[in-house]
Each structure stands twice: as structure tokens, then as C-alpha cells.
C-alpha atoms as a PDB file:
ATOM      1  CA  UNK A   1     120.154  45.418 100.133  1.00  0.00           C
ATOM      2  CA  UNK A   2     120.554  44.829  96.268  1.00  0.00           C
ATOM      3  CA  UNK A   3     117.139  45.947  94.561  1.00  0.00           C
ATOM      4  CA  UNK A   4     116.552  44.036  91.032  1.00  0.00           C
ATOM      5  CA  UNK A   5     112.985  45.656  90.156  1.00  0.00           C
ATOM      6  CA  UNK A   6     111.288  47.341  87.115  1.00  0.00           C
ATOM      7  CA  UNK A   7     109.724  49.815  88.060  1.00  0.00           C
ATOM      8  CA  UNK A   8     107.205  51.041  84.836  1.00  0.00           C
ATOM      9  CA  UNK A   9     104.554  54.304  85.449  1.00  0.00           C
ATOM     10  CA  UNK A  10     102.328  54.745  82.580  1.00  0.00           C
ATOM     11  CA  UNK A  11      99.913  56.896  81.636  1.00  0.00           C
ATOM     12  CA  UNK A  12      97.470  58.893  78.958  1.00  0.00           C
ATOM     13  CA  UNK A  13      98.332  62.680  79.052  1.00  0.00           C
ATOM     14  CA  UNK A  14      96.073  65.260  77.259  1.00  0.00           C
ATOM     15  CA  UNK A  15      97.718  68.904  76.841  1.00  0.00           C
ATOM     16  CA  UNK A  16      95.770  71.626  76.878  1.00  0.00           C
ATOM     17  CA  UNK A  17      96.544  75.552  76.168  1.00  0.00           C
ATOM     18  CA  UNK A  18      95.754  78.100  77.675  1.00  0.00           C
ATOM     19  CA  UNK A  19      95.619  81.894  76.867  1.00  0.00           C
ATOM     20  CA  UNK A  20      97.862  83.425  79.881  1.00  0.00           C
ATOM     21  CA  UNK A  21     101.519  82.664  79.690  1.00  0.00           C
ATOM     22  CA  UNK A  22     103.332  82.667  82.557  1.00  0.00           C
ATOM     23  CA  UNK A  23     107.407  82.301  83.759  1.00  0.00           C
ATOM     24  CA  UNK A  24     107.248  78.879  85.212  1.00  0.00           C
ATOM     25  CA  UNK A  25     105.236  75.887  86.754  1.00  0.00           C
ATOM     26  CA  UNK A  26     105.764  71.990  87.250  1.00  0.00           C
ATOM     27  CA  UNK A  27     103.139  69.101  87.603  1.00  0.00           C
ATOM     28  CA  UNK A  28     104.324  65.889  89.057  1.00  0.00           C
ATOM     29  CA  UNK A  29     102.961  62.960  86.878  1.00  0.00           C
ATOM     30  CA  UNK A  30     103.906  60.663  89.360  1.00  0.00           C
ATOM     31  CA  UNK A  31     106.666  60.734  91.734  1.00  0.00           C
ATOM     32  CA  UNK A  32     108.251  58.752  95.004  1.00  0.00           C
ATOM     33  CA  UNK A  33     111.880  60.773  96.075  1.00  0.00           C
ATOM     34  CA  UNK A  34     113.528  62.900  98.329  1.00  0.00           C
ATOM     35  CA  UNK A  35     115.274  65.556  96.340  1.00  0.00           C
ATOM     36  CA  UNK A  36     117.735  66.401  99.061  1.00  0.00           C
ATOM     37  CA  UNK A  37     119.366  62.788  99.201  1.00  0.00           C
ATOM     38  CA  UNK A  38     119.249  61.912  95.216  1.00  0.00           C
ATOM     39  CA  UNK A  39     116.909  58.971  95.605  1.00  0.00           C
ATOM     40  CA  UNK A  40     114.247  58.073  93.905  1.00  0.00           C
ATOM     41  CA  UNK A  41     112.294  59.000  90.678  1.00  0.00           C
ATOM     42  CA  UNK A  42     110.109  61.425  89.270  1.00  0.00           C
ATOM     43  CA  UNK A  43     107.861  62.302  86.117  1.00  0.00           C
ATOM     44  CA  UNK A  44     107.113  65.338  85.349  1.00  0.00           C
ATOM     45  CA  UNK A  45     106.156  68.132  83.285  1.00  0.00           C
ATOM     46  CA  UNK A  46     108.403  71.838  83.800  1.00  0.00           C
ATOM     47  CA  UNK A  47     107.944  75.104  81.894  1.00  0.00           C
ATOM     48  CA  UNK A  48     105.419  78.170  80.972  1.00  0.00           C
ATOM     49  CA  UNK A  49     105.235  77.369  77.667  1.00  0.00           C
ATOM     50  CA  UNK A  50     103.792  74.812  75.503  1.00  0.00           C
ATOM     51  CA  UNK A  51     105.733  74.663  72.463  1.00  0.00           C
ATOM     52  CA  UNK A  52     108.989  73.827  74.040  1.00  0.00           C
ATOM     53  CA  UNK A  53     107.478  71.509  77.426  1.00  0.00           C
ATOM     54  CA  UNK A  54     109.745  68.849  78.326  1.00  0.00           C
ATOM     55  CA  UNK A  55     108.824  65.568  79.778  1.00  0.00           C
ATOM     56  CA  UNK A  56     111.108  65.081  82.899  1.00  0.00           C
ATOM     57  CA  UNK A  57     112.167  61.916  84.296  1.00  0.00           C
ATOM     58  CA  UNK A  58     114.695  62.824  87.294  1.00  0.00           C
ATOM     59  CA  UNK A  59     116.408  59.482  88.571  1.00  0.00           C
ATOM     60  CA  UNK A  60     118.412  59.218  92.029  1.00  0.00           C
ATOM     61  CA  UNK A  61     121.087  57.081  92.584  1.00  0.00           C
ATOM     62  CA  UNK A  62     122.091  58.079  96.346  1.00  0.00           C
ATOM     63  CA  UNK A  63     124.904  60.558  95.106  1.00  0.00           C
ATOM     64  CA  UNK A  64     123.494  62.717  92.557  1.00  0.00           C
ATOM     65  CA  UNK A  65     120.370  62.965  89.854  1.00  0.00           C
ATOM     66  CA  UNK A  66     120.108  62.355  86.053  1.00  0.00           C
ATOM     67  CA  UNK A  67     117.592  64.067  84.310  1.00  0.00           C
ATOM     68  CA  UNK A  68     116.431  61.956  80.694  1.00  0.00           C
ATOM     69  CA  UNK A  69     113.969  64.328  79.193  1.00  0.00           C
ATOM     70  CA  UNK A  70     112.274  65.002  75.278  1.00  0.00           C
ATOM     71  CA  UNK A  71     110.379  68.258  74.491  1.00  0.00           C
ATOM     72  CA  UNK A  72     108.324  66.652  72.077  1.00  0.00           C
ATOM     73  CA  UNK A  73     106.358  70.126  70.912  1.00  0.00           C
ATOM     74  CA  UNK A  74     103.068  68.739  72.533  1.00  0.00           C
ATOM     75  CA  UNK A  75     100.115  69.394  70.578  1.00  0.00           C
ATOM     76  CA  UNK A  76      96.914  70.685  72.144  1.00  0.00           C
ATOM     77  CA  UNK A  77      94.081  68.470  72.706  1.00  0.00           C
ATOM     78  CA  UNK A  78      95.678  65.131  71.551  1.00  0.00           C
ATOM     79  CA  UNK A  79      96.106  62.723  73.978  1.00  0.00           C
ATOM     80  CA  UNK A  80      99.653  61.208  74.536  1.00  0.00           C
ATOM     81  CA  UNK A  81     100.607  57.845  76.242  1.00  0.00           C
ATOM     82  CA  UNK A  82     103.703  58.037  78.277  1.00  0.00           C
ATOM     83  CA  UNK A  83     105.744  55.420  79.826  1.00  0.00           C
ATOM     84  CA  UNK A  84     108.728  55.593  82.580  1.00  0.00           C
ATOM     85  CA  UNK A  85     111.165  52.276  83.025  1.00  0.00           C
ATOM     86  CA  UNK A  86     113.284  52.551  86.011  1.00  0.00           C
ATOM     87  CA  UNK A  87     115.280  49.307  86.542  1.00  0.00           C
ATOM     88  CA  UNK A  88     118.926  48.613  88.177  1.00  0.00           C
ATOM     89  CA  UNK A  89     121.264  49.447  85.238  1.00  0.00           C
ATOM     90  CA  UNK A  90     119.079  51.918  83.272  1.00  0.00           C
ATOM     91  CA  UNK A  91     116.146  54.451  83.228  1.00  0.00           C
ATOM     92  CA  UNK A  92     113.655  55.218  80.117  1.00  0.00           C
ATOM     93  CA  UNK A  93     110.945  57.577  78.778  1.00  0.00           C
ATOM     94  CA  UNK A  94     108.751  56.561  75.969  1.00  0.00           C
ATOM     95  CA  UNK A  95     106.379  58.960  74.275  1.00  0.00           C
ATOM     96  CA  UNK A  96     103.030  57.491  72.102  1.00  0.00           C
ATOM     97  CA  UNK A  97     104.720  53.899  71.918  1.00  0.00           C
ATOM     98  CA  UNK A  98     108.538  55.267  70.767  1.00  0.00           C
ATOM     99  CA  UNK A  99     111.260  55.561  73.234  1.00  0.00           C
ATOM    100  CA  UNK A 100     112.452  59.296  73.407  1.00  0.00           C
ATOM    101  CA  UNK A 101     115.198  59.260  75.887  1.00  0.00           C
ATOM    102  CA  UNK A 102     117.474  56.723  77.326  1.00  0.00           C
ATOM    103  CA  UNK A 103     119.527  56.889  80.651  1.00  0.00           C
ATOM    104  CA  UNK A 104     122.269  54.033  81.491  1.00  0.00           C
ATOM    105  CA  UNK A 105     123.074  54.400  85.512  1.00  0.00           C
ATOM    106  CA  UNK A 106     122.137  52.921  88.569  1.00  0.00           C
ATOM    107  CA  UNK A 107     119.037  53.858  90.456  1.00  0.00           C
ATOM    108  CA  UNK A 108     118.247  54.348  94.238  1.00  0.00           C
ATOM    109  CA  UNK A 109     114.514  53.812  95.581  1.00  0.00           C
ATOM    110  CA  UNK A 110     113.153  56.222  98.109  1.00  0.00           C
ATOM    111  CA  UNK A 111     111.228  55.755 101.246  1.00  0.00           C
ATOM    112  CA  UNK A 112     107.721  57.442 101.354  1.00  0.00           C
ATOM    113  CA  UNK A 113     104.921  57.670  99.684  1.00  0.00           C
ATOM    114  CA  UNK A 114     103.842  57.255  95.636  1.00  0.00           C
ATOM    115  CA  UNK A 115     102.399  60.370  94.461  1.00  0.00           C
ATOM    116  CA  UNK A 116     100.452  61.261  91.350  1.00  0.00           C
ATOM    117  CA  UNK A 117      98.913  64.205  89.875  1.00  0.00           C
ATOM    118  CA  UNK A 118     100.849  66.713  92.552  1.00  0.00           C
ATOM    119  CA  UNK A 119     101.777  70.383  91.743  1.00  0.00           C
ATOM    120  CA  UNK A 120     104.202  71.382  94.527  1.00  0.00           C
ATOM    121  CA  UNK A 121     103.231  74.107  96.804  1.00  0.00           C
ATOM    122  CA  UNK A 122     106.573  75.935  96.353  1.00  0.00           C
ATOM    123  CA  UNK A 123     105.291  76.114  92.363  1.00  0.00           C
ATOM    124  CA  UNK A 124     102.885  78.645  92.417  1.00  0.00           C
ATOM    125  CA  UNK A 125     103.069  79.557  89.053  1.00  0.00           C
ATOM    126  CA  UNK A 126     101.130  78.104  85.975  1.00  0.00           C
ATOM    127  CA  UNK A 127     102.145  77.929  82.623  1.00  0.00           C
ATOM    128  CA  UNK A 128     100.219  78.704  79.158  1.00  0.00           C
ATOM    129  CA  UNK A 129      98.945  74.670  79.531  1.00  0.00           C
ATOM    130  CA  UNK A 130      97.075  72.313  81.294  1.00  0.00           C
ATOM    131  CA  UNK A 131      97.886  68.911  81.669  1.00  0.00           C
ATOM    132  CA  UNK A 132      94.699  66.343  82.583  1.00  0.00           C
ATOM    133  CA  UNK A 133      95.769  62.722  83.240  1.00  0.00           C
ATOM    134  CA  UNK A 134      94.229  59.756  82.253  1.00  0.00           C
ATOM    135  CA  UNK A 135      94.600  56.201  84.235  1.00  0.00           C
ATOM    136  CA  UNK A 136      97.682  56.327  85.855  1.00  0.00           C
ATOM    137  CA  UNK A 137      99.553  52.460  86.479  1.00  0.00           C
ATOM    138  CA  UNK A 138     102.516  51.700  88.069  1.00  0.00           C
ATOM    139  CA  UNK A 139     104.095  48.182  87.991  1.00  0.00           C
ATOM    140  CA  UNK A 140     106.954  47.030  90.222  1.00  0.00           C
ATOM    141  CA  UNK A 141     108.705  43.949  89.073  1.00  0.00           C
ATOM    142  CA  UNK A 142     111.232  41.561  91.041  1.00  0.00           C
ATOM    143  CA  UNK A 143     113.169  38.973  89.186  1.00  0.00           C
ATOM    144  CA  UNK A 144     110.917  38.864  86.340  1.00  0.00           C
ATOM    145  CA  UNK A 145     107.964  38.906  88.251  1.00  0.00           C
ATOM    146  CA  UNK A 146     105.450  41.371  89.242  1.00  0.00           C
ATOM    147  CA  UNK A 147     105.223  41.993  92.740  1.00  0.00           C
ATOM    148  CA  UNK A 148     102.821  44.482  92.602  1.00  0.00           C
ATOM    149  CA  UNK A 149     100.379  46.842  90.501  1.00  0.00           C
ATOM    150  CA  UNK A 150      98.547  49.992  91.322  1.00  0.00           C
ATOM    151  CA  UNK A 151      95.955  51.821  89.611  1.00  0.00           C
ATOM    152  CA  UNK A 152      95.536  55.484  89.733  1.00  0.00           C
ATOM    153  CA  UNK A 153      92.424  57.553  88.724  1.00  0.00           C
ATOM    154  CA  UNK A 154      93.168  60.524  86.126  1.00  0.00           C
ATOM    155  CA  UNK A 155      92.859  64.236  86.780  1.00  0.00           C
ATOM    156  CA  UNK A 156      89.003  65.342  86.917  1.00  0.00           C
ATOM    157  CA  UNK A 157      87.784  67.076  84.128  1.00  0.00           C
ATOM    158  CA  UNK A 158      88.599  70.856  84.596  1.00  0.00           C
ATOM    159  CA  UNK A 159      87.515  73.767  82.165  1.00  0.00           C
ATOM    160  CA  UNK A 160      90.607  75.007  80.559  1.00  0.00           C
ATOM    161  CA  UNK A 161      90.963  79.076  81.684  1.00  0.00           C
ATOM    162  CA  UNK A 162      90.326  81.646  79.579  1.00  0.00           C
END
């Protein structure tokens, strides 16, 4: 089956620091794939350390992953819109409006569930941030027309750790 969709996750983001640094840790923004057959897409954020956080989108086509990502040097405490477009032929990130990292290849949906907001359990660690979503959307599109739209509600508010 030939898939012709745009796929488009958006979202606010607000970074937060926080005073213990550690090695590693990884929060799925929003993510539907299975990592062992190279399908499917995810947004995410992986490090321990603020200043040089990238913004992840890994794309599967079936046969192996591609990885678009921008480090923009996120500032604490100012929110940040950011945008995923997954279609046939190409995938995107844009950051605040301006796109940040561009991916030609072909794409490969995966069965299973949408997540958002989802640290894995095999990521124990935490890194010297805190990421708190706002409104999460994602937008599937067929043939120029939306099929469907979902809403997601944002993180809770959380005190930052001291």
C-alpha cells in the first residue's frame, strides 16, 4: 500500500534548567515507531545539558533511520513552537516559525500507538533541564486533505528541582 499523507506534530515547548547535571536523558515529544524495524517517526529531545540540546526528529523508512536534528542553544524559560512534517518524499523540523533542518527520503508509518510526553523507562537519567509541553496537535493529511486531527494536553505544571 502506497501512503501519500502529511503527517505535521506541533507544539509549544518551554525549557527549563535545572541545577544538577547529569550524563544523559531523552523525552519523547511525540512519537509512533518501532525502533527495531526502522519505521516510523519520532520527536524528541536527547542530552544532559542545556546549552548544546538537540531537537531530534528520527524518520524510518523500513531499512534504516535518518536523524534531521538543530541544537538551537535553547534558552531557559522562553517558550518555543516546534513543528515536525513527515510526508512521502521528505521529512522537516521547524523551530519558532523557521525551518531548521531538512531531510529528503522516503518514510515508513508504524503500527501502534501515538505517544506524547513519554520518557522511556530504559532512560533513567535526567539532564540539567526540564522540558514542559504545551498543546500538542497532530494532523494527518491524504491527498490534500485532512483525514484526521488530534489534540493533546501539555505537560502539568511541575516545580523545576533544585
Amino acid at each position: 500500500m502506497r501512503y501519500w499523507l502529511l503527517l505535521i506534530a506541533s507544539l509549544s515547548l518551554l525549557i527549563q534548567a535545572c541545577a544538577d547535571e547529569q550524563p544523559n536523558a531523552r523525552l519523547y515529544l511525540v512519537a509512533q515507531h518501532d525502533y527495531g524495524r526502522a519505521t516510523g517517526f519520532y520527536l524528541d529531545l536527547e542530552g544532559g545539558t542545556l546549552h548544546d540540546l538537540p531537537i531530534i526528529l528520527g524518520v524510518g523508512d523500513g531499512k534504516e533511520w535518518r536523524f534531521p536534528q538543530h541544537r538551537p542553544g535553547f534558552v531557559p524559560n522562553r517558550p518555543h513552537h516546534v513543528r515536525a512534517v513527515i510526508s512521502p518524499e521528505r521529512a522537516q523540523l521547524f523551530l519558532d516559525g523557521m525551518l531548521v533542518a531538512d531531510s529528503p527520503g522516503r518514510w515508513q508509518p508504524a503500527e501502534g500507538a501515538l505517544t506524547v510526553n513519554e520518557r522511556p523507562e530504559w532512560m533513567p537519567e535526567v539532564g540539567d533541564w526540564l522540558a514542559e509541553l504545551g498543546t500538542i496537535v497532530v494532523t494527518l493529511s491524504r491527498g490534500g486533505k485532512q483525514v484526521t486531527r488530534q489534540q493533546f494536553p501539555g505537560s502539568p505544571r511541575r516545580p523545576v528541582a533544585l
